[in-house]
PDB file of N, CA and C in Angstrom:
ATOM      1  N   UNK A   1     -60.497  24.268  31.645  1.00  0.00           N
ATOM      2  CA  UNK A   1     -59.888  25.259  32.512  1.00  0.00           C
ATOM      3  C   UNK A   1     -58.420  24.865  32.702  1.00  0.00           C
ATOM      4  N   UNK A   2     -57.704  25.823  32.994  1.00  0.00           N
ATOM      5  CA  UNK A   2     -56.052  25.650  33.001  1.00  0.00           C
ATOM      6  C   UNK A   2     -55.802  25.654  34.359  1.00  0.00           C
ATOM      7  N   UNK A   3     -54.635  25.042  34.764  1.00  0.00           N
ATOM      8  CA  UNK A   3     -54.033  25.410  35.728  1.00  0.00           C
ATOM      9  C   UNK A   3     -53.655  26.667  35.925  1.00  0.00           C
ATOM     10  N   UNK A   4     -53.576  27.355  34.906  1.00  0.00           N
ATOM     11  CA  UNK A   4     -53.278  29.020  35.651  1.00  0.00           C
ATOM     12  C   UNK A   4     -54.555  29.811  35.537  1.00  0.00           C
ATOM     13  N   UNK A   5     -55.529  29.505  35.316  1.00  0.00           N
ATOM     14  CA  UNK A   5     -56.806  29.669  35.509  1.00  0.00           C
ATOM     15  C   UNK A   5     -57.096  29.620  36.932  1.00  0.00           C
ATOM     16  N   UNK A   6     -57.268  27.963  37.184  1.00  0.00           N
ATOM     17  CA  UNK A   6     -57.428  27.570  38.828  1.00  0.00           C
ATOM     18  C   UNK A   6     -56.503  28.635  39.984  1.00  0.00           C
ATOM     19  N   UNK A   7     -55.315  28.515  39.682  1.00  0.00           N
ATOM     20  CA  UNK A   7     -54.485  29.289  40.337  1.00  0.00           C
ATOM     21  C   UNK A   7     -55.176  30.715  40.209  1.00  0.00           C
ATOM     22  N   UNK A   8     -55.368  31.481  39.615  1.00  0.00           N
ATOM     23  CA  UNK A   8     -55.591  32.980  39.650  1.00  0.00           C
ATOM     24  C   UNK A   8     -57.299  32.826  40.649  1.00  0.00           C
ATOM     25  N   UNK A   9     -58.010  31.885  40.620  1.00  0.00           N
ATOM     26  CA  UNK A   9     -59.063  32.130  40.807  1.00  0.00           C
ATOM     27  C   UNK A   9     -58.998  31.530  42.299  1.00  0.00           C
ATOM     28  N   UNK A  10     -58.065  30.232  43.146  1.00  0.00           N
ATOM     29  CA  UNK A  10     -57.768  30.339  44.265  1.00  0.00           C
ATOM     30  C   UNK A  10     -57.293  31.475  44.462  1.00  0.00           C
ATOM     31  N   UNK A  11     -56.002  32.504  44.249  1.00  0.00           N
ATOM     32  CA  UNK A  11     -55.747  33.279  44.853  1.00  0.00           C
ATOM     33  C   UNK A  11     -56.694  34.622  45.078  1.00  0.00           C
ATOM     34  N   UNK A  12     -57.807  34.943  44.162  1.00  0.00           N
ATOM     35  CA  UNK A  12     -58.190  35.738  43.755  1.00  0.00           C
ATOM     36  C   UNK A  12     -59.479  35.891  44.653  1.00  0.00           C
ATOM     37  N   UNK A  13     -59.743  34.801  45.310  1.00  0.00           N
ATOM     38  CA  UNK A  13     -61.418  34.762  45.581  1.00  0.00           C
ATOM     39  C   UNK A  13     -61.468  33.905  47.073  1.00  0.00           C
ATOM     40  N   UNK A  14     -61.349  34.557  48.204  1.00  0.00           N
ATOM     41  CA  UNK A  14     -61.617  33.655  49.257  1.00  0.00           C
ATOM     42  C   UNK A  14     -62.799  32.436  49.056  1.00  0.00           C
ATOM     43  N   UNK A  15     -62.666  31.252  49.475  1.00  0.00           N
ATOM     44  CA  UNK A  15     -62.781  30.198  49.490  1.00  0.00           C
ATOM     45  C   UNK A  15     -64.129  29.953  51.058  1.00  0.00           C
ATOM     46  N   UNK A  16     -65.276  29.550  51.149  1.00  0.00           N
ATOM     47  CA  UNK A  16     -65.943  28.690  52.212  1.00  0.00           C
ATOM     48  C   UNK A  16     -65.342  27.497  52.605  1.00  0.00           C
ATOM     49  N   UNK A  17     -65.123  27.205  53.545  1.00  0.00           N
ATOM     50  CA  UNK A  17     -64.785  25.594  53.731  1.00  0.00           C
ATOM     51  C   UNK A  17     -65.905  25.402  54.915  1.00  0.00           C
ATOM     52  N   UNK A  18     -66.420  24.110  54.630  1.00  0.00           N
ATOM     53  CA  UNK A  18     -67.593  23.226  55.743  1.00  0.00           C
ATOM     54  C   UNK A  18     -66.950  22.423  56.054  1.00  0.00           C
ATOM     55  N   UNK A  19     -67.221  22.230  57.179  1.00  0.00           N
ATOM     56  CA  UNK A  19     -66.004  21.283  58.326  1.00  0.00           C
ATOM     57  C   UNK A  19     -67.054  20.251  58.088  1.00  0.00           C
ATOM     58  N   UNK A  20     -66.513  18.902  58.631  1.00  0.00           N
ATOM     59  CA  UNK A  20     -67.642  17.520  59.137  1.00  0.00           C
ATOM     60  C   UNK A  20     -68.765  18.065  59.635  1.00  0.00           C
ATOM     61  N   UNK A  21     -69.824  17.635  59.767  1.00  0.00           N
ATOM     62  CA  UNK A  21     -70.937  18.044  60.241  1.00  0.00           C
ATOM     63  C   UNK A  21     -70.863  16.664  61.952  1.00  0.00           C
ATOM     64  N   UNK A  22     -70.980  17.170  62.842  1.00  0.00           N
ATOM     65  CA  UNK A  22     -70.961  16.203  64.301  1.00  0.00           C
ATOM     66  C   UNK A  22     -71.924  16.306  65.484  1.00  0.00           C
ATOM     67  N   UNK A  23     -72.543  15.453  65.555  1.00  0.00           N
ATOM     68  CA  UNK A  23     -73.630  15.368  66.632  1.00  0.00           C
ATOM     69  C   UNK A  23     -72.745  15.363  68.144  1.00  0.00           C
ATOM     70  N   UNK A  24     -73.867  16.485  68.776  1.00  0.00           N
ATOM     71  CA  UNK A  24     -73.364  16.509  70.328  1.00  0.00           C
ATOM     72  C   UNK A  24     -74.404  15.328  70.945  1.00  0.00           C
ATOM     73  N   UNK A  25     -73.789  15.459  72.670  1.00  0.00           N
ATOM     74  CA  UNK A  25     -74.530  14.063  73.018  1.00  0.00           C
ATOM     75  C   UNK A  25     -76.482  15.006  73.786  1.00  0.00           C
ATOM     76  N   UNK A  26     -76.769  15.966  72.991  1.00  0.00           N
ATOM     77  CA  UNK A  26     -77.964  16.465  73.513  1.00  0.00           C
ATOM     78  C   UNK A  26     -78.703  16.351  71.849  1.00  0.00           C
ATOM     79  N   UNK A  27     -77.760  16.085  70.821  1.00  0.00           N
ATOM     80  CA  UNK A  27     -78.780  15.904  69.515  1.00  0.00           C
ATOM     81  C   UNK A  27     -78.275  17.016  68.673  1.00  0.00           C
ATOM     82  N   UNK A  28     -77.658  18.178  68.651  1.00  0.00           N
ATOM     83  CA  UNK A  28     -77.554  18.673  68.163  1.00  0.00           C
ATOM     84  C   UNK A  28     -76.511  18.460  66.814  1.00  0.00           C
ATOM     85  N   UNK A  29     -76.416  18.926  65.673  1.00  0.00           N
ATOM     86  CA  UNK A  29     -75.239  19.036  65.332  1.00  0.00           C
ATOM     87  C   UNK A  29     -74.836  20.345  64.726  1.00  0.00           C
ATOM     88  N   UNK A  30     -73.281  19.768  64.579  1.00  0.00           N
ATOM     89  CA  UNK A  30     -72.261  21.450  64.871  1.00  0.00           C
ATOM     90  C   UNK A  30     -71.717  21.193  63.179  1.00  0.00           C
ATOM     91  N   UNK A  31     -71.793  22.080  62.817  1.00  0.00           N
ATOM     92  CA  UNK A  31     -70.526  22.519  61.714  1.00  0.00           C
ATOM     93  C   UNK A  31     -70.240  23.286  61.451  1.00  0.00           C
ATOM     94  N   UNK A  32     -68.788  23.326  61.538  1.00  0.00           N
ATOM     95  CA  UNK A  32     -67.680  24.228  61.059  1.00  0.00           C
ATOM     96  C   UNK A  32     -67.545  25.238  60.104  1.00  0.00           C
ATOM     97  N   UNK A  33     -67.526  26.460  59.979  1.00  0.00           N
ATOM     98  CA  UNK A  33     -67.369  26.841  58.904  1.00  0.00           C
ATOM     99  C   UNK A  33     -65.997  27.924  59.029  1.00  0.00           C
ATOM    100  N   UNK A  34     -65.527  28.185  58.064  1.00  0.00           N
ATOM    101  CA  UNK A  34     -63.914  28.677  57.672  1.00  0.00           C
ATOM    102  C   UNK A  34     -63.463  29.121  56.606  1.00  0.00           C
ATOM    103  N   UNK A  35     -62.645  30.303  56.253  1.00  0.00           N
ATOM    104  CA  UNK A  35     -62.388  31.133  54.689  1.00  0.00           C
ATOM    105  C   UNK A  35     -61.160  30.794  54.426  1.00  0.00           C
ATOM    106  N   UNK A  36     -61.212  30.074  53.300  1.00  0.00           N
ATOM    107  CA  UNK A  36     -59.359  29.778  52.901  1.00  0.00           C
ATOM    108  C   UNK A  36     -59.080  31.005  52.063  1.00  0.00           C
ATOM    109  N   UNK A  37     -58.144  32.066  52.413  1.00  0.00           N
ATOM    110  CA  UNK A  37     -57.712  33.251  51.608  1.00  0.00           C
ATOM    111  C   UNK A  37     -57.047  33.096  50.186  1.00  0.00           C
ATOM    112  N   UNK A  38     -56.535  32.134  50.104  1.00  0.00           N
ATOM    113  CA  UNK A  38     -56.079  31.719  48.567  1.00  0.00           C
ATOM    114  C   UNK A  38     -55.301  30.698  48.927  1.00  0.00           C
ATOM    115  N   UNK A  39     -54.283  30.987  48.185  1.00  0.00           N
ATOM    116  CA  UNK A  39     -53.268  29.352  47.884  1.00  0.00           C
ATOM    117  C   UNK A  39     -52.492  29.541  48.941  1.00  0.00           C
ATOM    118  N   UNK A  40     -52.093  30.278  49.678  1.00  0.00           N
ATOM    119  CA  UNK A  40     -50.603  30.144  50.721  1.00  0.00           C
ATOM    120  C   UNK A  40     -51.420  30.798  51.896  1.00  0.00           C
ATOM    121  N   UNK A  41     -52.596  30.976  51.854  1.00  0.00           N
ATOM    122  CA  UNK A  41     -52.411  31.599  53.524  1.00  0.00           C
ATOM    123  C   UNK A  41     -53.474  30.382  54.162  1.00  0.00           C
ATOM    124  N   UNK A  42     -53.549  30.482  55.544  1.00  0.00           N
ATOM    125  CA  UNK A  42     -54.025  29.643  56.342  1.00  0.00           C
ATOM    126  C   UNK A  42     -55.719  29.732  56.491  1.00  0.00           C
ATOM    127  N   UNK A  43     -56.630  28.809  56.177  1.00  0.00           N
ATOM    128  CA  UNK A  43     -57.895  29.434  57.037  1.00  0.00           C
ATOM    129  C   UNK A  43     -58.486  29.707  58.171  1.00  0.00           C
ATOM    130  N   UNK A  44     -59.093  30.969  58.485  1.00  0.00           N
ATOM    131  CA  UNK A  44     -59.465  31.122  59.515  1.00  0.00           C
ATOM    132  C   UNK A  44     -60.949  30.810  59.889  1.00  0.00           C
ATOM    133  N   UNK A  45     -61.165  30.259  60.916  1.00  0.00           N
ATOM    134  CA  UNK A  45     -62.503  30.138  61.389  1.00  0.00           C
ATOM    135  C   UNK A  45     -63.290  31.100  61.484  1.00  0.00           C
ATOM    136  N   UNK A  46     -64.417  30.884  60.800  1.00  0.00           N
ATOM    137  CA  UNK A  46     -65.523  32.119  60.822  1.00  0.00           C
ATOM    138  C   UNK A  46     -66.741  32.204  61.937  1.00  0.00           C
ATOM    139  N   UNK A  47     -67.073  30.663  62.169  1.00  0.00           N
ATOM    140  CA  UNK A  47     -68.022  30.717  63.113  1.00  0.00           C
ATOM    141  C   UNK A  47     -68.643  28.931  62.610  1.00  0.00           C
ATOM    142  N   UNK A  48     -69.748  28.675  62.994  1.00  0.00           N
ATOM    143  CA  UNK A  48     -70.445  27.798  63.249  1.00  0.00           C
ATOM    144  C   UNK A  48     -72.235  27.691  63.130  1.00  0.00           C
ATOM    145  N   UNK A  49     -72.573  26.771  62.337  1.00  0.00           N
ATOM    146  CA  UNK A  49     -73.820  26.427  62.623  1.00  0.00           C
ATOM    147  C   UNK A  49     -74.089  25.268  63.402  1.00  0.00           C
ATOM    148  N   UNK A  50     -75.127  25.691  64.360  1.00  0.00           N
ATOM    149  CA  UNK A  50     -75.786  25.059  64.812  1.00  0.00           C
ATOM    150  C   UNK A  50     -77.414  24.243  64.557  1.00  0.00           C
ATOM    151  N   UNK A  51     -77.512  23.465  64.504  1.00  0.00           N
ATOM    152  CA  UNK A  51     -79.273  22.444  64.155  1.00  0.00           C
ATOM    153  C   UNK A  51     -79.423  21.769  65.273  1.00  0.00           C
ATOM    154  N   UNK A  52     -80.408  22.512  65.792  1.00  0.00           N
ATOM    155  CA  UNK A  52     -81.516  21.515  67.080  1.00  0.00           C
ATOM    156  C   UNK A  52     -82.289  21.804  66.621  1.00  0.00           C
ATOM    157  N   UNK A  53     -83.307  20.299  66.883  1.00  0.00           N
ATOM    158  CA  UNK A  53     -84.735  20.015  66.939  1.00  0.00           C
ATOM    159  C   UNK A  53     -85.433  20.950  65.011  1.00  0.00           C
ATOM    160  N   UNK A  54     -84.613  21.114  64.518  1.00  0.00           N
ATOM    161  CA  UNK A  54     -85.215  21.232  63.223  1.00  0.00           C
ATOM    162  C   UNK A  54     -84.872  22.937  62.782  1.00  0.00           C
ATOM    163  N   UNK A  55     -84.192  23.235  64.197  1.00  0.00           N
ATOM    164  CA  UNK A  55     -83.732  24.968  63.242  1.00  0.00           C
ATOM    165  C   UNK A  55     -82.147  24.871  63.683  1.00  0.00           C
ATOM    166  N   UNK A  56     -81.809  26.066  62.982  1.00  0.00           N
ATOM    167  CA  UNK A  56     -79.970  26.180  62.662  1.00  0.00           C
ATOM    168  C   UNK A  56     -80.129  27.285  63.257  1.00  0.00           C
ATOM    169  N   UNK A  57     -79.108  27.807  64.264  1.00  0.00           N
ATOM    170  CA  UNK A  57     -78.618  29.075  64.935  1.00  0.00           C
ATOM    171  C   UNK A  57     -77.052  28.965  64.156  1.00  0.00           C
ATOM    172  N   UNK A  58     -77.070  30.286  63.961  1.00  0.00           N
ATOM    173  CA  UNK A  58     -75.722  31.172  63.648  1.00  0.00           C
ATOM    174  C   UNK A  58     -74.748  31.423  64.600  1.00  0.00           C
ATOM    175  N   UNK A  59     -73.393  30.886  64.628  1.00  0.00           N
ATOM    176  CA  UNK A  59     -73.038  31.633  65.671  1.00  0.00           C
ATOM    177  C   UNK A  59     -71.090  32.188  65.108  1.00  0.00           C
ATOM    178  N   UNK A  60     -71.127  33.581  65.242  1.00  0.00           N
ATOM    179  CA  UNK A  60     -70.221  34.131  64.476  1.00  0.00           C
ATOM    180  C   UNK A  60     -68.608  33.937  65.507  1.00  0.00           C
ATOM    181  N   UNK A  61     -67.507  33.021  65.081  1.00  0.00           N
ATOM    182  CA  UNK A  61     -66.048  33.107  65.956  1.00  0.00           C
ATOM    183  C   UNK A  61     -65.655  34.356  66.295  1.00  0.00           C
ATOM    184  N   UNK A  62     -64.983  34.243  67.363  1.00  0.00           N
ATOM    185  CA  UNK A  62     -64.430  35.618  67.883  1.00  0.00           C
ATOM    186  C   UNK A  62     -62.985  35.661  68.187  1.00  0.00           C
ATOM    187  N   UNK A  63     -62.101  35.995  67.562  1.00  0.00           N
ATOM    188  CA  UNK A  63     -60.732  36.397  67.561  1.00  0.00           C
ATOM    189  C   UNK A  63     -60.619  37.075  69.254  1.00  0.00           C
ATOM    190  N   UNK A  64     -60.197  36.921  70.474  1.00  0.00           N
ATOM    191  CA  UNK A  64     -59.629  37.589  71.448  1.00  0.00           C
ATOM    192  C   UNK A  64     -58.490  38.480  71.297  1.00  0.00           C
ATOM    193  N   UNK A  65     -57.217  37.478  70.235  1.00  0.00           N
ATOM    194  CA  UNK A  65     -56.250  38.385  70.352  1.00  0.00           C
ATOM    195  C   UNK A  65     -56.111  39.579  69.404  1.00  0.00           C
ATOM    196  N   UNK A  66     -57.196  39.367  68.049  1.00  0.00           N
ATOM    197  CA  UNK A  66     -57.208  40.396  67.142  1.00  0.00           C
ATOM    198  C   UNK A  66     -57.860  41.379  68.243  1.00  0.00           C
ATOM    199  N   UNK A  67     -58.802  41.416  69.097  1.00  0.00           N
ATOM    200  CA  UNK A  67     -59.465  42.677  69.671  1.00  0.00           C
ATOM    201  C   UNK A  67     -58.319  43.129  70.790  1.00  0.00           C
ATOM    202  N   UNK A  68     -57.474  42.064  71.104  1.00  0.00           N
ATOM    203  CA  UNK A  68     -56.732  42.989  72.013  1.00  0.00           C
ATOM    204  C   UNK A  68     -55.866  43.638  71.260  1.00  0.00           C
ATOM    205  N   UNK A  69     -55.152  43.436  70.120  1.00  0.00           N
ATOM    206  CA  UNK A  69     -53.928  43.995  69.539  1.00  0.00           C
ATOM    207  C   UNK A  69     -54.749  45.353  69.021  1.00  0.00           C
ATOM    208  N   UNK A  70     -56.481  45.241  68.690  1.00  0.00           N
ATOM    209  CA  UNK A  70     -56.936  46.494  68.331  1.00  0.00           C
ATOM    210  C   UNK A  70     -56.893  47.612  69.263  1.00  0.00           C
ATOM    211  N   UNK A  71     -57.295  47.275  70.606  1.00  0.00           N
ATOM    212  CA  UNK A  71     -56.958  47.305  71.942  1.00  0.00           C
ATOM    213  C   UNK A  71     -55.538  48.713  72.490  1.00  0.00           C
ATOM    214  N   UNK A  72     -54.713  47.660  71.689  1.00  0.00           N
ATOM    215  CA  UNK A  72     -52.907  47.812  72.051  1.00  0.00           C
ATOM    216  C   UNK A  72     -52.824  49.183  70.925  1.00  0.00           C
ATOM    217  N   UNK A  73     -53.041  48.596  69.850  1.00  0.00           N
ATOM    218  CA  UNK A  73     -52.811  49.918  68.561  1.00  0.00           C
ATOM    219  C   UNK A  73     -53.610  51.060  68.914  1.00  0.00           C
ATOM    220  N   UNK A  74     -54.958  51.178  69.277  1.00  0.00           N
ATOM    221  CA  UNK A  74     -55.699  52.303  69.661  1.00  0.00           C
ATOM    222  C   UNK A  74     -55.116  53.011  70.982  1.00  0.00           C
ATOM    223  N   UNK A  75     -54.642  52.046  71.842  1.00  0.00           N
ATOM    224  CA  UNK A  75     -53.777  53.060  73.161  1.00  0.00           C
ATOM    225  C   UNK A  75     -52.574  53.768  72.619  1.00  0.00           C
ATOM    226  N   UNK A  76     -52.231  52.590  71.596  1.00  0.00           N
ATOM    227  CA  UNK A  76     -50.288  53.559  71.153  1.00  0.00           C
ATOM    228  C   UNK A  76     -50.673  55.040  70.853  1.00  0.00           C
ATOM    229  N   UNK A  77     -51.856  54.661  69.546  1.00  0.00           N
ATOM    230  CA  UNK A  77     -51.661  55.967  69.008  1.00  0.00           C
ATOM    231  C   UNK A  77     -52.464  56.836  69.532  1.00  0.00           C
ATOM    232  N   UNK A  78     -53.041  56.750  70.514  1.00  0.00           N
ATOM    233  CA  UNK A  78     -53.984  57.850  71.267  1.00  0.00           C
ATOM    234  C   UNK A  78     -52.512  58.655  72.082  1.00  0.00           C
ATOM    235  N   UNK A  79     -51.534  57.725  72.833  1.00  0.00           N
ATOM    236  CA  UNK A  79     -50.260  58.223  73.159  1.00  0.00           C
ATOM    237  C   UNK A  79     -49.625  59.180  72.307  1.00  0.00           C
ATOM    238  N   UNK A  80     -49.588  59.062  70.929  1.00  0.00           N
ATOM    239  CA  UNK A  80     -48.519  59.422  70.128  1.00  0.00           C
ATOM    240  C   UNK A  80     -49.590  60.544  69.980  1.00  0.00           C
ATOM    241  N   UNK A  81     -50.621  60.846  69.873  1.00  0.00           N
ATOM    242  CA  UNK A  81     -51.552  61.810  69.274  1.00  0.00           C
ATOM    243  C   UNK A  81     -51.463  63.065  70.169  1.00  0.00           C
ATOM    244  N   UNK A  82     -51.132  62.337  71.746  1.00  0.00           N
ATOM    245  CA  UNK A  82     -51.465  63.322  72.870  1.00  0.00           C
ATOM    246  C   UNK A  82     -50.327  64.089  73.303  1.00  0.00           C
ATOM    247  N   UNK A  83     -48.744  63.174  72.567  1.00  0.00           N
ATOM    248  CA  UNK A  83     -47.477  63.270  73.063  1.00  0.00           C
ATOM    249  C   UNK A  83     -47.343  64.881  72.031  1.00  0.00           C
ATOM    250  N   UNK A  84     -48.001  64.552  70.451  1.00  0.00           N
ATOM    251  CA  UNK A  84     -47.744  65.213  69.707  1.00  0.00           C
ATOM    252  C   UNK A  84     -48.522  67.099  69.630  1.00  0.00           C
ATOM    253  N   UNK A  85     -49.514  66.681  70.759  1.00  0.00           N
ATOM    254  CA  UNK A  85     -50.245  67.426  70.738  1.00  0.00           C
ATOM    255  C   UNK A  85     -49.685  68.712  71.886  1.00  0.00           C
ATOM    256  N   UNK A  86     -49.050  67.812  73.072  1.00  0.00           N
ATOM    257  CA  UNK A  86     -48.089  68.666  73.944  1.00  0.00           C
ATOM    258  C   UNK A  86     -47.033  69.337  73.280  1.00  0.00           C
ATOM    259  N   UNK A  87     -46.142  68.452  72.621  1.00  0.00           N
ATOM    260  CA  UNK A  87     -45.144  69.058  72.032  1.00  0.00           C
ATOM    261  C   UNK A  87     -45.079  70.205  71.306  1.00  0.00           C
ATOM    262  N   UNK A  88     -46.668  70.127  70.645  1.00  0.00           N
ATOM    263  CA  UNK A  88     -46.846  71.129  69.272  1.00  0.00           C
ATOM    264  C   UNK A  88     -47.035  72.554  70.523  1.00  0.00           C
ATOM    265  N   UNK A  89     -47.798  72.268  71.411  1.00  0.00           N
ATOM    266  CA  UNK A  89     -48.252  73.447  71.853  1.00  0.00           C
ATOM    267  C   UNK A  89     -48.636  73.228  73.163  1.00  0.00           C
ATOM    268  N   UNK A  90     -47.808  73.162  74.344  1.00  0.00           N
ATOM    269  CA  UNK A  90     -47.789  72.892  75.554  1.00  0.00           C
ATOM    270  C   UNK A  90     -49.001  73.630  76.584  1.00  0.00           C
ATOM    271  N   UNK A  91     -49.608  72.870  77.303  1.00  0.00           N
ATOM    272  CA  UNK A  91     -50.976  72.931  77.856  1.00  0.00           C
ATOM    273  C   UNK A  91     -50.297  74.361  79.385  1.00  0.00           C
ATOM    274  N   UNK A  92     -48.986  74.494  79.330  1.00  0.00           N
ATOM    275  CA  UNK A  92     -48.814  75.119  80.456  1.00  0.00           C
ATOM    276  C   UNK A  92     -47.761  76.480  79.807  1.00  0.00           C
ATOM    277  N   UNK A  93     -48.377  78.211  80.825  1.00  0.00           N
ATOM    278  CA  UNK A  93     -47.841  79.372  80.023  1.00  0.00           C
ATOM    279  C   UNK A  93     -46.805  79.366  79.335  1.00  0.00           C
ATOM    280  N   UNK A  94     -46.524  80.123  78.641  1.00  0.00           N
ATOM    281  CA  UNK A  94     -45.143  80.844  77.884  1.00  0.00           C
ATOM    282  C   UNK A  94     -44.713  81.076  79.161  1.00  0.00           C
ATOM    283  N   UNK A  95     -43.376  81.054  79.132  1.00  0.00           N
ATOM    284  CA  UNK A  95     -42.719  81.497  80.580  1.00  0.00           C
ATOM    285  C   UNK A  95     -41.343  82.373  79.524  1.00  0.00           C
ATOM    286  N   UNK A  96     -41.228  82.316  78.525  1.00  0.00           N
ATOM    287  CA  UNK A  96     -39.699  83.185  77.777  1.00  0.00           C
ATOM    288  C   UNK A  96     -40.341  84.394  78.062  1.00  0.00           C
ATOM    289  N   UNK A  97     -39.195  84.996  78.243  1.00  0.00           N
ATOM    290  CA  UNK A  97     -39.180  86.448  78.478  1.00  0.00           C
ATOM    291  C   UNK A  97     -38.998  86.888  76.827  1.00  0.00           C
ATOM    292  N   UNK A  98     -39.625  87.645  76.356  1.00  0.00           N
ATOM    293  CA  UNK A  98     -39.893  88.595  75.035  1.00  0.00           C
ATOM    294  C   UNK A  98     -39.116  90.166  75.000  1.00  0.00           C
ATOM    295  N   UNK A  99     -38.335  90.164  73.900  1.00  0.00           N
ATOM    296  CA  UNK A  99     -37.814  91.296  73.962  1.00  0.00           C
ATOM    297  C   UNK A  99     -38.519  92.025  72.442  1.00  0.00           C
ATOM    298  N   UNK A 100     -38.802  92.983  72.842  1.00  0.00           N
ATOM    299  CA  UNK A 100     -39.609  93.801  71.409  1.00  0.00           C
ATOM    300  C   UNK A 100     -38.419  95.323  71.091  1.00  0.00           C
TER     301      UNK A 100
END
């Protein structure tokens, strides 16, 4: 395999990463899990497994500020939708006087 092989296929194919695997002080242990997007971007945390007593729970990360900026973008444009919607055709009478 080539180096521009490797390269096309980091950039091309998000990546798993498994963190250390680490015991809490009740027995459990935690590991990490995380998607490296290719060669230049950062990974983000995906979530975590958990193992007690002989089973693994799932547990999926949660972004706060991605849901608020979804949050922020869904108010703008509900604004811009409602601004556009007055403008087009105003919720209150014709008041011009009409000459025929």
């Amino acid at each position: 395999m080539t180096i521009r092989d490797r390269v096309e296929q980091m950039v091309a194919e998000p990546v798993m990463v498994f963190g250390e695997p680490f015991e809490t002080a009740d027995g459990s242990t935690v590991i990490t899990v995380s998607r490296s997007g290719g060669l230049l971007r950062h990974p983000h945390p995906i979530g975590l497994f958990v193992v007690h007593a002989g089973r693994a729970h799932w547990t999926p990360a949660m972004d706060a500020n991605r849901i608020a900026q979804l949050g922020e973008w869904i108010g703008l444009l509900t604004g811009v939708i409602a601004a556009l919607a007055i403008l087009r055709r105003p919720p209150w009478p014709d008041l011009r006087r009409r000459t025929h």
